[in-house]
Protein backbone atom coordinates (compact mmCIF):
# COMPACT_ATOMS: atom_id res chain seq x y z
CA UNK A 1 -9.52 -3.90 19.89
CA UNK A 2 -6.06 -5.80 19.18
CA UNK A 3 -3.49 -4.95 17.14
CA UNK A 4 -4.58 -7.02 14.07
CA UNK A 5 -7.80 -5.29 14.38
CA UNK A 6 -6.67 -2.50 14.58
CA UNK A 7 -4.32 -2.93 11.46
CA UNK A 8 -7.10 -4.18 9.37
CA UNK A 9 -9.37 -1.49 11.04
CA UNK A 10 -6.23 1.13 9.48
CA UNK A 11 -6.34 -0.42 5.66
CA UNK A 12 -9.83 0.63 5.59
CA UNK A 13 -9.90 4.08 6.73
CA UNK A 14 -6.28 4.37 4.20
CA UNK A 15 -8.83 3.99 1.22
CA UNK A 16 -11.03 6.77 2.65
CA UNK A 17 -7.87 9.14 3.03
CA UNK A 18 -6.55 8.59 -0.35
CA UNK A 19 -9.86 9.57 -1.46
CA UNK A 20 -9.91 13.15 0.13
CA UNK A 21 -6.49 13.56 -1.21
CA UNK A 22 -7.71 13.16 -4.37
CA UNK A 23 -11.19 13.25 -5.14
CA UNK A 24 -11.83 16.90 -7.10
CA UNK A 25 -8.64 17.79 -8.22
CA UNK A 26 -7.67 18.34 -11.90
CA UNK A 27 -5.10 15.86 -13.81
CA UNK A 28 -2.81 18.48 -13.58
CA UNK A 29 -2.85 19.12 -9.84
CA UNK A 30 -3.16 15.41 -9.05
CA UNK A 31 0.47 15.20 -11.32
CA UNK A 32 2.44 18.34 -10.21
CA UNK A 33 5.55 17.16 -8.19
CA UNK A 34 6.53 19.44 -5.04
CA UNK A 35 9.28 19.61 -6.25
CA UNK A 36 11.56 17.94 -8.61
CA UNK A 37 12.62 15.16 -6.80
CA UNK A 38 9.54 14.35 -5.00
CA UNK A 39 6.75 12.36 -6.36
CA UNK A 40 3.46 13.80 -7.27
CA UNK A 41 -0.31 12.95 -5.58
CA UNK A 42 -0.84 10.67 -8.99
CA UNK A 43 2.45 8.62 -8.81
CA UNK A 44 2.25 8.13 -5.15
CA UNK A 45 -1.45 7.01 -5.34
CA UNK A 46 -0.24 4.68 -7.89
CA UNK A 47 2.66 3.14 -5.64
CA UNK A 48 0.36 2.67 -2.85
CA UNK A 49 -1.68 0.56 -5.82
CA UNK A 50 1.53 -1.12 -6.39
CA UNK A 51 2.78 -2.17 -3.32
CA UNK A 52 -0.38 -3.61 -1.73
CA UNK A 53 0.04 -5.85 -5.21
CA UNK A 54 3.27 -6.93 -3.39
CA UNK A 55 1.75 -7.32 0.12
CA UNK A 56 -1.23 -9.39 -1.25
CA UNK A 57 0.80 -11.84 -2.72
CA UNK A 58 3.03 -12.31 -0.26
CA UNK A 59 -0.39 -12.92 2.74
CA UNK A 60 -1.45 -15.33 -0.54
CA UNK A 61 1.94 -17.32 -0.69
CA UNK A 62 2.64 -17.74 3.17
CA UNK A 63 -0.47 -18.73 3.57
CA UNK A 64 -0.65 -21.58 0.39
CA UNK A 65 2.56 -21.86 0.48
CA UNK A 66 5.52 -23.89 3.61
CA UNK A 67 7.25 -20.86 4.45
CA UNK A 68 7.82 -19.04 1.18
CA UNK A 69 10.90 -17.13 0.44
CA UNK A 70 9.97 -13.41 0.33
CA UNK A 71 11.62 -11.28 -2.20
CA UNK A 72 12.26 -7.58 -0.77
CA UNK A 73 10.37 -5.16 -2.94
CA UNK A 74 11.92 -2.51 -5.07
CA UNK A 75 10.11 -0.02 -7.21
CA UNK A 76 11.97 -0.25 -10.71
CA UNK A 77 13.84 2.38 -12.40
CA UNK A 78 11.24 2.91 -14.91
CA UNK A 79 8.75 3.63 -12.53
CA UNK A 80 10.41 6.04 -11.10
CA UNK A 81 11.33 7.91 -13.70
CA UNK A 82 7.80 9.26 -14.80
CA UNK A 83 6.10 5.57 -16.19
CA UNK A 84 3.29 5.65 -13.29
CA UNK A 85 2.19 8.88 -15.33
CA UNK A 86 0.53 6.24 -18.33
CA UNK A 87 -1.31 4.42 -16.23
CA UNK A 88 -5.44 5.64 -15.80
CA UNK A 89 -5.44 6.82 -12.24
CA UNK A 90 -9.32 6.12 -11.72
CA UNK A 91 -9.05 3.30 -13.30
CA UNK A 92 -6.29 1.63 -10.96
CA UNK A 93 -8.04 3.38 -7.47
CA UNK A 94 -11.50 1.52 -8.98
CA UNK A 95 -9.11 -1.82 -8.93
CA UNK A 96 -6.97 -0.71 -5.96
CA UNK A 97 -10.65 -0.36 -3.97
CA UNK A 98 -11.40 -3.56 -4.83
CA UNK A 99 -8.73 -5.47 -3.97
CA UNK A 100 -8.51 -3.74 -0.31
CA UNK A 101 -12.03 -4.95 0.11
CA UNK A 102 -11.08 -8.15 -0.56
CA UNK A 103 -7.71 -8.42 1.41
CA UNK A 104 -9.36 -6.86 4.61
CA UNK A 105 -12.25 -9.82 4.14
CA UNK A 106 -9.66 -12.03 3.71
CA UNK A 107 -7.96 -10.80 7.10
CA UNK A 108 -10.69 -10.75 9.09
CA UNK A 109 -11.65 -14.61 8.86
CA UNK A 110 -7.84 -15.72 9.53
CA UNK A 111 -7.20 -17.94 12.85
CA UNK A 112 -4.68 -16.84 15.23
CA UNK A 113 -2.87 -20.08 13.68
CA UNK A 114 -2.69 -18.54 10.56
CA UNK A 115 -1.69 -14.64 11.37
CA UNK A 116 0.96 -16.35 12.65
CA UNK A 117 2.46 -18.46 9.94
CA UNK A 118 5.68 -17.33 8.13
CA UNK A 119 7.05 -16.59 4.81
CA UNK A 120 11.19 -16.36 4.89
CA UNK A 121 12.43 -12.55 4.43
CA UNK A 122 16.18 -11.89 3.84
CA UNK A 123 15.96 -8.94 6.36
CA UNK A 124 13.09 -9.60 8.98
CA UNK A 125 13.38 -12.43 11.27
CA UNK A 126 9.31 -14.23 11.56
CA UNK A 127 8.56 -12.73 8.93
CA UNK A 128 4.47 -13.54 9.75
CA UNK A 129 1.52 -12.53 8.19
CA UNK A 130 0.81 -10.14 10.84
CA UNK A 131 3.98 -8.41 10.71
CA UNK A 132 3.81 -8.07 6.47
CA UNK A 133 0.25 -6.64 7.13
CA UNK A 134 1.20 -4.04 9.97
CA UNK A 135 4.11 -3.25 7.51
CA UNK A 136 1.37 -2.77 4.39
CA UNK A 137 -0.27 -0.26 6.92
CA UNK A 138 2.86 1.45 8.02
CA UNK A 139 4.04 2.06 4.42
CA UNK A 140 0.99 3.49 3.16
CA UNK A 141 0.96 5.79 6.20
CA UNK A 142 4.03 7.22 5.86
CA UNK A 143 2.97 7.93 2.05
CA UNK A 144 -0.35 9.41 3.06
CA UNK A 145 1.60 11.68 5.63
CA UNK A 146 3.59 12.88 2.02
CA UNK A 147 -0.11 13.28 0.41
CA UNK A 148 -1.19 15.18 3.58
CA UNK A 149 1.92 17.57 2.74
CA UNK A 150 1.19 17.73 -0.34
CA UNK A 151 -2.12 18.69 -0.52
CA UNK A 152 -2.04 21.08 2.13
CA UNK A 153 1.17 22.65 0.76
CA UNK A 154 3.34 22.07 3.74
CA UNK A 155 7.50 22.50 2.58
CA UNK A 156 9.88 19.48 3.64
């Protein structure tokens, strides 16, 4: 399998993880932080939702648009202090499911050609579409890993 492959191959199983970290438990579990400084199962569910809002339009504009500026993404101040906590969890996953069903469809039919076209980041040099996908997959890893803590009560 190649590397794109295998990235797409990655997005899928990501939905199945965030699942098992979260399928069952009460509104209160899903929203207790570890501790004070460190986001809960709920808010980091709902950046994952977030960000691959971010990564889908960027694939969208490099690949409409002649090498699109790309605008580095930071979560806003309100989000991080406690606003993820109004949004309807199920209700964004149901959406979230959806749109990585969608995006991995999308991947899958893209020429070489076109995994290799480039939007213009401010910090990464060919800035492709397979790089901004591989770093989709990395991201949410790294948050799963914190969900994996998480759930199975491991201390940082």
């Amino acid at each position: 399998m190649d590397n794109r492959m295998l990235v797409v191959s990655r997005l899928v199983q990501h939905v199945e993880e965030l699942h098992g970290f979260l399928d069952g438990l009460s509104d209160d579990q899903l929203r207790e932080r570890p501790s004070p400084n460190a986001w809960s199962l709920h808010e980091l569910a709902m950046h994952l939702c977030e960000v691959q809002d971010v990564f889908i339009e960027r694939v969208a504009r490099i690949l409409v648009e002649e090498k699109p500026a790309i605008i580095p993404f930071e979560p806003d101040q309100a989000r991080q202090d406690g606003l993820y906590f109004t949004e309807n969890l199920k209700k964004r996953l149901a959406e979230f499911e959806v749109q990585r069903q969608t995006f991995v469809s999308l991947l899958q039919t893209l020429s070489d050609k076109q995994w290799k076209q480039e939007g213009i980041h401010p910090q990464l040099m060919h800035y492709t579409i397979e790089k901004c996908t591989e770093a989709l997959m990395r991201h949410e890893e790294h948050h799963l890993y914190q969900m994996y803590n998480i759930f199975f009560g491991v201390k940082e």
